[in-house]
PDB file of N, CA and C in Angstrom:
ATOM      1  N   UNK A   1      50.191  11.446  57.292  1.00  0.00           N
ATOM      2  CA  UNK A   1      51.618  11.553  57.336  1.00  0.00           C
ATOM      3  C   UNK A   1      52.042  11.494  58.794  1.00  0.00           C
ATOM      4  N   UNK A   2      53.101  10.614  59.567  1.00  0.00           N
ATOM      5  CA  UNK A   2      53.618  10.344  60.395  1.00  0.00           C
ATOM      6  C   UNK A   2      54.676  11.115  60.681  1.00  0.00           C
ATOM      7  N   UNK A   3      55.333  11.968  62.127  1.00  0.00           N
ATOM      8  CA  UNK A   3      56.583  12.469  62.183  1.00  0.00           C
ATOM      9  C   UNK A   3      57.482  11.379  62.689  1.00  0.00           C
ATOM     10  N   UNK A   4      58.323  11.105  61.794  1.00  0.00           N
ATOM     11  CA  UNK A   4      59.372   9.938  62.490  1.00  0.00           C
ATOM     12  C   UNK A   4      60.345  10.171  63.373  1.00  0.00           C
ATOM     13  N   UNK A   5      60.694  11.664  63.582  1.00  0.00           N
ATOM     14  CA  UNK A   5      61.173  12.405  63.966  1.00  0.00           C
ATOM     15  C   UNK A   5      61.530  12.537  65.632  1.00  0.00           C
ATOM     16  N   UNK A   6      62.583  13.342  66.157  1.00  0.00           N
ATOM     17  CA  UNK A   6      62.752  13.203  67.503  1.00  0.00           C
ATOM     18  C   UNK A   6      62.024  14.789  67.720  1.00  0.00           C
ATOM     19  N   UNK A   7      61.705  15.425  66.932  1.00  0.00           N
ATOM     20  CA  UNK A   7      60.870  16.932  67.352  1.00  0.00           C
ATOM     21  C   UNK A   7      59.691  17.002  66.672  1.00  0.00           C
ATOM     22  N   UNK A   8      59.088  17.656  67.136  1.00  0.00           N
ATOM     23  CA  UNK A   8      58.004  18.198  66.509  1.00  0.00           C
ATOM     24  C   UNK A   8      58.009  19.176  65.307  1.00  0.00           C
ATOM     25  N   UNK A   9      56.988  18.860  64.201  1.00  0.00           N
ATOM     26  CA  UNK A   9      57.319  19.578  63.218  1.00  0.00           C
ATOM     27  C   UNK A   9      56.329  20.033  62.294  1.00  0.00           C
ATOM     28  N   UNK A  10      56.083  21.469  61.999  1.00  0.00           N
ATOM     29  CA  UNK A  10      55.414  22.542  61.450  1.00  0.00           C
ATOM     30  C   UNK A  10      55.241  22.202  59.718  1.00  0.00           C
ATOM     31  N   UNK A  11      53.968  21.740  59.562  1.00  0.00           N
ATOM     32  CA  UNK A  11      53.192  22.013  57.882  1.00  0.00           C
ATOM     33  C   UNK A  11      52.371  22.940  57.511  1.00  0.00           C
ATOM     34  N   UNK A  12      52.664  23.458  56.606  1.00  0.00           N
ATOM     35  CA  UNK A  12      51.058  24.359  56.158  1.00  0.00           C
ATOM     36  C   UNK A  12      51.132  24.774  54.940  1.00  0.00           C
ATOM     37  N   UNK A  13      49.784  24.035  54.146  1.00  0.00           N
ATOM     38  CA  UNK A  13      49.862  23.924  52.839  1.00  0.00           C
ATOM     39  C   UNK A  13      49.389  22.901  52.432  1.00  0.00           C
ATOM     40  N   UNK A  14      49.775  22.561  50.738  1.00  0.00           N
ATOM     41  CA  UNK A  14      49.388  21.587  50.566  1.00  0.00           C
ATOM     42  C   UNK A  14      50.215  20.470  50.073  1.00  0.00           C
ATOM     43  N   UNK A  15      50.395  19.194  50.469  1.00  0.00           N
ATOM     44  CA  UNK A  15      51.329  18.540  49.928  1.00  0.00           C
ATOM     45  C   UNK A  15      51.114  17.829  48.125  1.00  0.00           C
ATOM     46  N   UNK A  16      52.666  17.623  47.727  1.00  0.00           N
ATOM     47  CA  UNK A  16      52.328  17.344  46.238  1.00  0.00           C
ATOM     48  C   UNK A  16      51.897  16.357  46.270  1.00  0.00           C
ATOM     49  N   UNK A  17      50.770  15.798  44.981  1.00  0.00           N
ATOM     50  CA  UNK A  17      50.368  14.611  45.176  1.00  0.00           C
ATOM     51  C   UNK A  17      50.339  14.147  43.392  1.00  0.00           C
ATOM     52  N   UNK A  18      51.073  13.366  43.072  1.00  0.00           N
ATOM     53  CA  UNK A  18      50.717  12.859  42.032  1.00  0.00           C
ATOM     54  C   UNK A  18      50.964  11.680  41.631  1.00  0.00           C
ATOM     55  N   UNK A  19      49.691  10.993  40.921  1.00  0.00           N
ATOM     56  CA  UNK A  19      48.949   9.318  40.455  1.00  0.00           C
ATOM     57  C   UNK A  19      49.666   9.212  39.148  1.00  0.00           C
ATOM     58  N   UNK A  20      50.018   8.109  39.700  1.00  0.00           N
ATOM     59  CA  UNK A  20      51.111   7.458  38.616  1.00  0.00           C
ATOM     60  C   UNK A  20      50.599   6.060  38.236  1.00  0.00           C
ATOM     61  N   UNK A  21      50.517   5.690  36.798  1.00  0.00           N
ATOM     62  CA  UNK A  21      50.086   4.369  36.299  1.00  0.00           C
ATOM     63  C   UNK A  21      49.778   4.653  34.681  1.00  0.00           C
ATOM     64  N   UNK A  22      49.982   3.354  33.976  1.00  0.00           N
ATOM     65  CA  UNK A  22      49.804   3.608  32.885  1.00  0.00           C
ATOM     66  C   UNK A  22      51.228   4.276  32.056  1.00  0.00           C
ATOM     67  N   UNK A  23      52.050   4.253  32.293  1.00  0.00           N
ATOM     68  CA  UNK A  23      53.121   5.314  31.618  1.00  0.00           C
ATOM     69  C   UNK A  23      52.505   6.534  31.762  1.00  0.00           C
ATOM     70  N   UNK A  24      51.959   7.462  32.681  1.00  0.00           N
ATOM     71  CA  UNK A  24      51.467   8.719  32.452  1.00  0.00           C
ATOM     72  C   UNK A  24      51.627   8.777  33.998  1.00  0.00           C
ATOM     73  N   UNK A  25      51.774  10.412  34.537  1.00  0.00           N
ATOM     74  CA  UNK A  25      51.888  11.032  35.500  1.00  0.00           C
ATOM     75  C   UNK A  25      51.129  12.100  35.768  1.00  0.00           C
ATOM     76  N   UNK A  26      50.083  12.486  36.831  1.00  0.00           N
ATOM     77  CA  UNK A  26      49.639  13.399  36.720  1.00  0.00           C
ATOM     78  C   UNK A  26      49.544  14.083  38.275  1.00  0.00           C
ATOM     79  N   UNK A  27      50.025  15.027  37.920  1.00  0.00           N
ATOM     80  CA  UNK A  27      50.483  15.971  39.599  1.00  0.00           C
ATOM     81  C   UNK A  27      48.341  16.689  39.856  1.00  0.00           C
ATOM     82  N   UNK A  28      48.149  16.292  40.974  1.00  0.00           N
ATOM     83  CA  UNK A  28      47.118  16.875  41.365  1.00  0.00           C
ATOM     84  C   UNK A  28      46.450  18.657  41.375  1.00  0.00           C
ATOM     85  N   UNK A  29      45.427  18.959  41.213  1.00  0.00           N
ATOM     86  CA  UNK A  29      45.562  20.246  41.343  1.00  0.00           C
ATOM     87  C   UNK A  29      44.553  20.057  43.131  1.00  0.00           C
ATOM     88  N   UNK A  30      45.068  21.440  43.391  1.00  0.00           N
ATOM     89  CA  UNK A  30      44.981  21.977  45.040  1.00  0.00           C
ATOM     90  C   UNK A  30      43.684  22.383  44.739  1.00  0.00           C
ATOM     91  N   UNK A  31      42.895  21.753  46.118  1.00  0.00           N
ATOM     92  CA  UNK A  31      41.280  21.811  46.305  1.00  0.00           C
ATOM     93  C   UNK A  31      41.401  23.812  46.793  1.00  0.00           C
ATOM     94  N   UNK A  32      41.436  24.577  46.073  1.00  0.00           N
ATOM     95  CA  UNK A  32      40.714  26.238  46.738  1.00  0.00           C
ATOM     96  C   UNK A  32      39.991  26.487  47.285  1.00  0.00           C
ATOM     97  N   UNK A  33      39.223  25.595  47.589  1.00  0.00           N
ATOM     98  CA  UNK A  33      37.593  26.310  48.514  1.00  0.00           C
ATOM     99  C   UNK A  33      37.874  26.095  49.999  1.00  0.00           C
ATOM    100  N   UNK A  34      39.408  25.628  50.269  1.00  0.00           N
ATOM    101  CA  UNK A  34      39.957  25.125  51.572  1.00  0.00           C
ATOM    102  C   UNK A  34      41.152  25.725  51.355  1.00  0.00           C
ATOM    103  N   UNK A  35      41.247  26.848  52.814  1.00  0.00           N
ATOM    104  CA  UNK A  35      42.720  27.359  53.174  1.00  0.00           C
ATOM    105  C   UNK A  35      43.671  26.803  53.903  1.00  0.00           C
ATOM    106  N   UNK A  36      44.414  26.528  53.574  1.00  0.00           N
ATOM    107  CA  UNK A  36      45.376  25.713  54.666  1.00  0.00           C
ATOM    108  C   UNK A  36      45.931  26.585  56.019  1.00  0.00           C
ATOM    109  N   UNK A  37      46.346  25.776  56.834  1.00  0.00           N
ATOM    110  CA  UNK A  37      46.528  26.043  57.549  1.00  0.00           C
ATOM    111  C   UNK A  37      47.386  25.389  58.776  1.00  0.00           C
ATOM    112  N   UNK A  38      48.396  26.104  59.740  1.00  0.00           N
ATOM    113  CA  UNK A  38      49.969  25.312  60.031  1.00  0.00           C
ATOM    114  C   UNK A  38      49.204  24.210  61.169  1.00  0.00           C
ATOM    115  N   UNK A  39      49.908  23.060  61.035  1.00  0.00           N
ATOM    116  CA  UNK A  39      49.290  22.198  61.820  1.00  0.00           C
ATOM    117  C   UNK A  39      51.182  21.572  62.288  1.00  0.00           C
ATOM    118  N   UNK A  40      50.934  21.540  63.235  1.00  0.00           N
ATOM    119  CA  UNK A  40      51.944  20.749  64.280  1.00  0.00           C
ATOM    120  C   UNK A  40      51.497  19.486  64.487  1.00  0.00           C
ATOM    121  N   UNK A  41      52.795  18.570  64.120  1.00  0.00           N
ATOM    122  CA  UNK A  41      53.063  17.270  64.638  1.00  0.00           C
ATOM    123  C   UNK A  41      53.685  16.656  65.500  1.00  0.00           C
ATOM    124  N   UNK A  42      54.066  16.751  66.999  1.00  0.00           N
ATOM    125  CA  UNK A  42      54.315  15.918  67.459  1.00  0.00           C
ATOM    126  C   UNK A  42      54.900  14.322  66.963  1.00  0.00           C
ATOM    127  N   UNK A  43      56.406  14.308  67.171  1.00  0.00           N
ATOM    128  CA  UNK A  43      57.225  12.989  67.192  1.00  0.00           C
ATOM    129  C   UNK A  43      56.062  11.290  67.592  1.00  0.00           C
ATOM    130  N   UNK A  44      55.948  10.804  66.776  1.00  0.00           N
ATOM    131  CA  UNK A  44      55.017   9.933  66.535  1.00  0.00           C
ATOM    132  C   UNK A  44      53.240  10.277  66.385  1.00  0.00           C
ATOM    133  N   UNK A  45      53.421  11.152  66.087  1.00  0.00           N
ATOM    134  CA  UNK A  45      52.445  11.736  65.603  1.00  0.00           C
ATOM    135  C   UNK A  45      51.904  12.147  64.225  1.00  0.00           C
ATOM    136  N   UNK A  46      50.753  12.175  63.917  1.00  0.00           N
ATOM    137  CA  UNK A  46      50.358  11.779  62.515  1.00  0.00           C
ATOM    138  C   UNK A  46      49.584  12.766  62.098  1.00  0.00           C
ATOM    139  N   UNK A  47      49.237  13.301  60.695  1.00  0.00           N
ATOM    140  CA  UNK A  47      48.430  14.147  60.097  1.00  0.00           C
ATOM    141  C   UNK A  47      48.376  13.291  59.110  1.00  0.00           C
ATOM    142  N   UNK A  48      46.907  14.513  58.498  1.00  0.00           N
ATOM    143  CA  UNK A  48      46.392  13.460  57.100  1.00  0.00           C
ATOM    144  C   UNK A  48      45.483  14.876  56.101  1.00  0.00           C
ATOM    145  N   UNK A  49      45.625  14.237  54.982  1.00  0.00           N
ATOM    146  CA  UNK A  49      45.232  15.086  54.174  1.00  0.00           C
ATOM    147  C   UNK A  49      44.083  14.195  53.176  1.00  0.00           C
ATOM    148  N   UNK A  50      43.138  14.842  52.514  1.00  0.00           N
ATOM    149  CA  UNK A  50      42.074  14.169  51.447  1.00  0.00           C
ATOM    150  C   UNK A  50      42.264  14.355  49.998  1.00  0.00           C
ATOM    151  N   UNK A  51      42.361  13.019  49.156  1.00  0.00           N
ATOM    152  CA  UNK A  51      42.442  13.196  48.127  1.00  0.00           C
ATOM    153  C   UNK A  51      40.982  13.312  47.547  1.00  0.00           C
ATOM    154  N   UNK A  52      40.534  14.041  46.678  1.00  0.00           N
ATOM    155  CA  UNK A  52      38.871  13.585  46.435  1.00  0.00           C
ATOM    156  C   UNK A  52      39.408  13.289  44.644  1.00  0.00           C
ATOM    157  N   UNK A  53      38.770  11.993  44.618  1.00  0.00           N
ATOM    158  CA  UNK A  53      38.750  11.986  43.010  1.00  0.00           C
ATOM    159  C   UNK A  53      37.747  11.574  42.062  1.00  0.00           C
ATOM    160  N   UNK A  54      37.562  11.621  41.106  1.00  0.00           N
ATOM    161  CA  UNK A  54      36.429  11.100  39.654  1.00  0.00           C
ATOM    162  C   UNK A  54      36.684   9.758  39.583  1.00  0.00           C
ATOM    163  N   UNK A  55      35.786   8.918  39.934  1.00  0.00           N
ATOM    164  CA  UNK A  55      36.368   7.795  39.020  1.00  0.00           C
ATOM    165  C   UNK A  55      35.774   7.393  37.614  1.00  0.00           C
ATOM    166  N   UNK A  56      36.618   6.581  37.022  1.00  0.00           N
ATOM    167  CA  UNK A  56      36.379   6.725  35.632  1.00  0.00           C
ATOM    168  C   UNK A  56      35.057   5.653  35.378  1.00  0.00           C
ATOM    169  N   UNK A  57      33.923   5.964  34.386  1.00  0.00           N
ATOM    170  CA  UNK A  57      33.156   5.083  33.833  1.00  0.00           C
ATOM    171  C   UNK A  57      33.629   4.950  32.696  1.00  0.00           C
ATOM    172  N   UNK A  58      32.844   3.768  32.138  1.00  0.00           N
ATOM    173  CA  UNK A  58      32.763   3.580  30.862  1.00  0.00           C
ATOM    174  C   UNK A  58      32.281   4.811  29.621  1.00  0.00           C
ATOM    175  N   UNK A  59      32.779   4.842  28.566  1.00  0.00           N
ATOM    176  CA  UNK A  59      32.234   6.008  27.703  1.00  0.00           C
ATOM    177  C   UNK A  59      32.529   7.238  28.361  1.00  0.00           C
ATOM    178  N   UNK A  60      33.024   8.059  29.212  1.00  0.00           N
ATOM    179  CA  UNK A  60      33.210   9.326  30.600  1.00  0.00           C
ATOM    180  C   UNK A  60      34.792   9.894  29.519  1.00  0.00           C
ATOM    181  N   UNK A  61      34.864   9.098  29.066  1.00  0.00           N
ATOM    182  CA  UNK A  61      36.502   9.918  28.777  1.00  0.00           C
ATOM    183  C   UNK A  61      37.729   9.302  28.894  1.00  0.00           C
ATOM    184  N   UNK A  62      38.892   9.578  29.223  1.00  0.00           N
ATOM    185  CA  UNK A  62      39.991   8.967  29.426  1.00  0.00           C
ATOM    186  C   UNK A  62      40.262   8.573  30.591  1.00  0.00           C
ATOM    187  N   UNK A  63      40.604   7.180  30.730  1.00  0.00           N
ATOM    188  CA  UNK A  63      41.313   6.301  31.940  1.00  0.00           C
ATOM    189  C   UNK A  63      42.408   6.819  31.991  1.00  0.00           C
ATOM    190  N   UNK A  64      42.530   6.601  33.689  1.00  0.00           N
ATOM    191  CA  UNK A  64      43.899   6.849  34.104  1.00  0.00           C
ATOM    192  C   UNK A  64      43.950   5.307  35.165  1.00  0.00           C
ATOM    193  N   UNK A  65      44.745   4.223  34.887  1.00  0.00           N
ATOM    194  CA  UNK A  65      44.100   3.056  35.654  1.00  0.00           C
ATOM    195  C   UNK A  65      45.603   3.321  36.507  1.00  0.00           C
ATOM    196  N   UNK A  66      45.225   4.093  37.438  1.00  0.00           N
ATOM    197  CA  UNK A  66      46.537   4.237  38.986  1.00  0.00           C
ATOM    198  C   UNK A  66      46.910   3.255  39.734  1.00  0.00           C
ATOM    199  N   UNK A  67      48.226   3.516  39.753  1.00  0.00           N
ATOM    200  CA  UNK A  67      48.589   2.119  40.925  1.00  0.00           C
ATOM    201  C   UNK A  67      49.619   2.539  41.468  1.00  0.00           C
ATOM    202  N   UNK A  68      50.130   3.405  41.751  1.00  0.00           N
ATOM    203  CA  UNK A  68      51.036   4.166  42.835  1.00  0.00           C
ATOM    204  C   UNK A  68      50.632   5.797  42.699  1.00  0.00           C
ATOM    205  N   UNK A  69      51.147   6.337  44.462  1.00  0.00           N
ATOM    206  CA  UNK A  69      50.547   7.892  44.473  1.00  0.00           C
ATOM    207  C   UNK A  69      51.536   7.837  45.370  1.00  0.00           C
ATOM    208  N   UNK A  70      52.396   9.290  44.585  1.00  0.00           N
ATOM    209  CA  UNK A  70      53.773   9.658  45.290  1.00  0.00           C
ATOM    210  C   UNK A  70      53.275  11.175  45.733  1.00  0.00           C
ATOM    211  N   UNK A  71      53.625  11.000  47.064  1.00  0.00           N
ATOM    212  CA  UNK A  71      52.899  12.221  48.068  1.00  0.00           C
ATOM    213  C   UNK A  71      54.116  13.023  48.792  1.00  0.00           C
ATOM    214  N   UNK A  72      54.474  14.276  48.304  1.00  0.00           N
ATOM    215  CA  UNK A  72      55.327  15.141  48.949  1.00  0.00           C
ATOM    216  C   UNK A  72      54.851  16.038  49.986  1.00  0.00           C
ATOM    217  N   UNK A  73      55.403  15.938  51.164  1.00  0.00           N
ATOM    218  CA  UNK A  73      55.018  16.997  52.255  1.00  0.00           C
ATOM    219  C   UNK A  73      55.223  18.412  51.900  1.00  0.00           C
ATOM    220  N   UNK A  74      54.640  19.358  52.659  1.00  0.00           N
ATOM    221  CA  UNK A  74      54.510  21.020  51.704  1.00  0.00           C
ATOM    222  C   UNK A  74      55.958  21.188  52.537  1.00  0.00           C
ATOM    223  N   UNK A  75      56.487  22.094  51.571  1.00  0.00           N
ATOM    224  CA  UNK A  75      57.634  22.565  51.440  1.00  0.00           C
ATOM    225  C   UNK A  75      58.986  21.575  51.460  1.00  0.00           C
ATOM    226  N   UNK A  76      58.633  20.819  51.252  1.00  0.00           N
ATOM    227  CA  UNK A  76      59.417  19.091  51.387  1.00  0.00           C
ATOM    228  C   UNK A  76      59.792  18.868  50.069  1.00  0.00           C
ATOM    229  N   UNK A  77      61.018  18.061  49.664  1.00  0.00           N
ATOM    230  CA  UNK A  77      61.849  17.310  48.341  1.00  0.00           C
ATOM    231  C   UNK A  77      61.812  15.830  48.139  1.00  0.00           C
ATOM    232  N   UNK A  78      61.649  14.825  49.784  1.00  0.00           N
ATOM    233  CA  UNK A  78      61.180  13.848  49.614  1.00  0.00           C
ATOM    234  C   UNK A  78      60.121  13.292  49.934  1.00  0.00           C
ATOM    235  N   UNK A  79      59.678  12.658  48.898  1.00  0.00           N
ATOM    236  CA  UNK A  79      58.577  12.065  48.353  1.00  0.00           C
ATOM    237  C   UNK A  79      58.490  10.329  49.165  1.00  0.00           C
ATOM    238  N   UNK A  80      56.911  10.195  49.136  1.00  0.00           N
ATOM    239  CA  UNK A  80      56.870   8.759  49.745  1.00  0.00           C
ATOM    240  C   UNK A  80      56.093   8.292  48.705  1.00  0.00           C
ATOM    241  N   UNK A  81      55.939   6.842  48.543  1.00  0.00           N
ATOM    242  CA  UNK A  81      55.024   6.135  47.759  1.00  0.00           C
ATOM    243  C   UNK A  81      54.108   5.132  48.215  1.00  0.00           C
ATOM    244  N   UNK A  82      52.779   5.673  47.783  1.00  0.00           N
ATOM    245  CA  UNK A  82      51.797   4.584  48.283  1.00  0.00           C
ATOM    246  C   UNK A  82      51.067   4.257  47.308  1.00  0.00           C
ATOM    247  N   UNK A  83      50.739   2.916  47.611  1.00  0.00           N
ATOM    248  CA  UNK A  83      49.984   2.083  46.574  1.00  0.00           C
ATOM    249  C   UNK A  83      48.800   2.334  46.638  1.00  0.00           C
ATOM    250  N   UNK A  84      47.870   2.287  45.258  1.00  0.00           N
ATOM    251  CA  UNK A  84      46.420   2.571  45.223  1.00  0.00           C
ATOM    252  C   UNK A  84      45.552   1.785  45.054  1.00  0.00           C
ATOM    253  N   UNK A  85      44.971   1.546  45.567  1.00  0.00           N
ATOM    254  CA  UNK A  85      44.037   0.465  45.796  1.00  0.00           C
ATOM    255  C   UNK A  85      42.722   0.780  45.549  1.00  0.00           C
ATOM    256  N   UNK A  86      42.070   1.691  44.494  1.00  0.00           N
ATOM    257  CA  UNK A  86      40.987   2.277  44.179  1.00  0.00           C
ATOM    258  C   UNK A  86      40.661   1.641  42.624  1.00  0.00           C
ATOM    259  N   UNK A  87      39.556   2.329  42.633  1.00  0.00           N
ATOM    260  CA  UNK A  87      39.161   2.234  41.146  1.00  0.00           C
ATOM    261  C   UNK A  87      39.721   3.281  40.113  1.00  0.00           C
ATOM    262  N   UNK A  88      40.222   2.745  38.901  1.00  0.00           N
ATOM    263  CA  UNK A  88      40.768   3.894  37.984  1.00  0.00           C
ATOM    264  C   UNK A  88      40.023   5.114  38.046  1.00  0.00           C
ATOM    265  N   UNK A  89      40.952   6.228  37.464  1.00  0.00           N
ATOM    266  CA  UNK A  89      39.906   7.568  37.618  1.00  0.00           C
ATOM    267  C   UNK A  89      39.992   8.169  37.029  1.00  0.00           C
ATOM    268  N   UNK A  90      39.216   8.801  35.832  1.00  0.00           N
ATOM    269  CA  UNK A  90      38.995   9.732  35.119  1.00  0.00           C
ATOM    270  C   UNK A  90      39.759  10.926  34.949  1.00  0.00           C
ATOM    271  N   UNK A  91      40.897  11.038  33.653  1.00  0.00           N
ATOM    272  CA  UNK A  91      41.872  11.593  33.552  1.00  0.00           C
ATOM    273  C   UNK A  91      41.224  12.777  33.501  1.00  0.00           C
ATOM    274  N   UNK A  92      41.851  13.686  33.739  1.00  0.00           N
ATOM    275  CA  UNK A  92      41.020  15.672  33.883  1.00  0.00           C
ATOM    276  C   UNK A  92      42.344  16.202  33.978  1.00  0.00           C
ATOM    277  N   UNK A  93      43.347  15.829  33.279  1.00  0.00           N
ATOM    278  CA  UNK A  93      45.152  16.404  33.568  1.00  0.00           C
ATOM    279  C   UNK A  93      44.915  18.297  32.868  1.00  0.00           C
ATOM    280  N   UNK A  94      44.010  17.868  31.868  1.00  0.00           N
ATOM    281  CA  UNK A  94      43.659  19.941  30.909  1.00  0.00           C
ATOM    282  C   UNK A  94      42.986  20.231  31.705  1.00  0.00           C
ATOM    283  N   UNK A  95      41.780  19.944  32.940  1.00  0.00           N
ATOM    284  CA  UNK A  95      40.990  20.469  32.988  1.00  0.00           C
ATOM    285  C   UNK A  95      41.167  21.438  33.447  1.00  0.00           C
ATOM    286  N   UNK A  96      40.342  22.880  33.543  1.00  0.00           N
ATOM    287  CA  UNK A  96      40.390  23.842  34.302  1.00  0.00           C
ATOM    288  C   UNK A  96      39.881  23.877  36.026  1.00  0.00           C
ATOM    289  N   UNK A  97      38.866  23.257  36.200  1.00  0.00           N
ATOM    290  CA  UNK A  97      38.517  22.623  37.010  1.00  0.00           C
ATOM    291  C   UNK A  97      38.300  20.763  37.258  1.00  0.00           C
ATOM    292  N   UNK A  98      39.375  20.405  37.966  1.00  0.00           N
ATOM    293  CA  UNK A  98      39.448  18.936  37.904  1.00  0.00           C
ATOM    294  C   UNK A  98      38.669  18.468  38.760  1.00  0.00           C
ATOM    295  N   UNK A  99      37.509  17.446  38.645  1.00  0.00           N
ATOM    296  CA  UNK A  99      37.165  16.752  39.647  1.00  0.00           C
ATOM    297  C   UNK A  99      37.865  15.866  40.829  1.00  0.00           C
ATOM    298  N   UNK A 100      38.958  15.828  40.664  1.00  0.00           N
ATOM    299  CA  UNK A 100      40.411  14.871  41.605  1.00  0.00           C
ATOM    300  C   UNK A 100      40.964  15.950  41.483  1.00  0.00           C
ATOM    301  N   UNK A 101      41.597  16.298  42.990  1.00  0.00           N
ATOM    302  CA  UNK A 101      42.456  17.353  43.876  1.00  0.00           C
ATOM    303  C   UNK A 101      42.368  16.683  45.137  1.00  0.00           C
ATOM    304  N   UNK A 102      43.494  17.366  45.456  1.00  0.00           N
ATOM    305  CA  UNK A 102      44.307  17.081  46.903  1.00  0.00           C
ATOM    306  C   UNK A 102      43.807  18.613  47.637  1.00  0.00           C
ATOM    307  N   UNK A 103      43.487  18.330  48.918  1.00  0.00           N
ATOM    308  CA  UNK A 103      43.236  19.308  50.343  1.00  0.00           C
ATOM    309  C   UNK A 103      44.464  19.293  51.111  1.00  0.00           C
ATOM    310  N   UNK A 104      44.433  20.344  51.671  1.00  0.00           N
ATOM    311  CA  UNK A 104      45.824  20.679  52.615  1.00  0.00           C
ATOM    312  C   UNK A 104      45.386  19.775  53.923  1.00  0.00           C
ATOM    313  N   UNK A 105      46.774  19.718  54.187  1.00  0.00           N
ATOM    314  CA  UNK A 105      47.272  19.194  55.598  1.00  0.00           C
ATOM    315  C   UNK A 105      46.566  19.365  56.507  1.00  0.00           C
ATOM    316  N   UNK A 106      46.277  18.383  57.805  1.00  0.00           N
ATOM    317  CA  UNK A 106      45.303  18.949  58.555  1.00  0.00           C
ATOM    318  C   UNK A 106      43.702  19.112  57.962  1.00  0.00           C
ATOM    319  N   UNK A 107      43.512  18.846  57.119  1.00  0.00           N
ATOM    320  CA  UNK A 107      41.923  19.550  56.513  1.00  0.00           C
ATOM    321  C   UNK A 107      41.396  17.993  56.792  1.00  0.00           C
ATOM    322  N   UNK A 108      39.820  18.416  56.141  1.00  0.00           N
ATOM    323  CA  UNK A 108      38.767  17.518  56.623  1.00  0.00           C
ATOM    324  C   UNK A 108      37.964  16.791  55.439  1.00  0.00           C
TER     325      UNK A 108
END
């Protein structure tokens, strides 16, 4: 994520992330084994966050074949959209533990 901004500006958390394709929507669940933490951006300056996901095999369960991922900054209302350019991925929308989650801001 880029600040387009003329100031510098304070995140911490995790931003929303949810894969869209197929007529179906599915909002990410937040990686826990990683605390977030406030990271400052500097006016042309950039942060980045990790999506980790499942991708889908054959026989594995339900496809989710994605082709846009609308990504909200933490504590933020607008949303950006980026195109996905991956391999479909293995729907886990019930799971209790999902193999695909989003890491906070700043993380590794």
């Amino acid at each position: 994520m880029t600040n387009n901004g003329s100031g510098a500006c304070t995140m911490n958390g995790y931003p929303g992330v949810d894969l869209v394709g197929g007529g179906k929507t599915w909002s990410l669940s937040r990686q826990t084994s990683v605390s977030p933490h406030a990271v400052t951006v500097k006016p042309g300056g950039s942060t980045s966050f990790t999506i980790t996901y499942l991708p889908f095999t054959e026989g594995s369960g339900q496809k989710l074949d994605v082709k846009t991922v609308v990504v909200t900054p933490p504590n933020e209302t607008t949303s950006a959209k980026v195109a996905w350019d991956f391999q479909p991925v293995l729907l886990q929308d019930g799971a209790t533990h999902p193999g695909t989650f989003v890491g906070p801001v700043g993380g590794k």
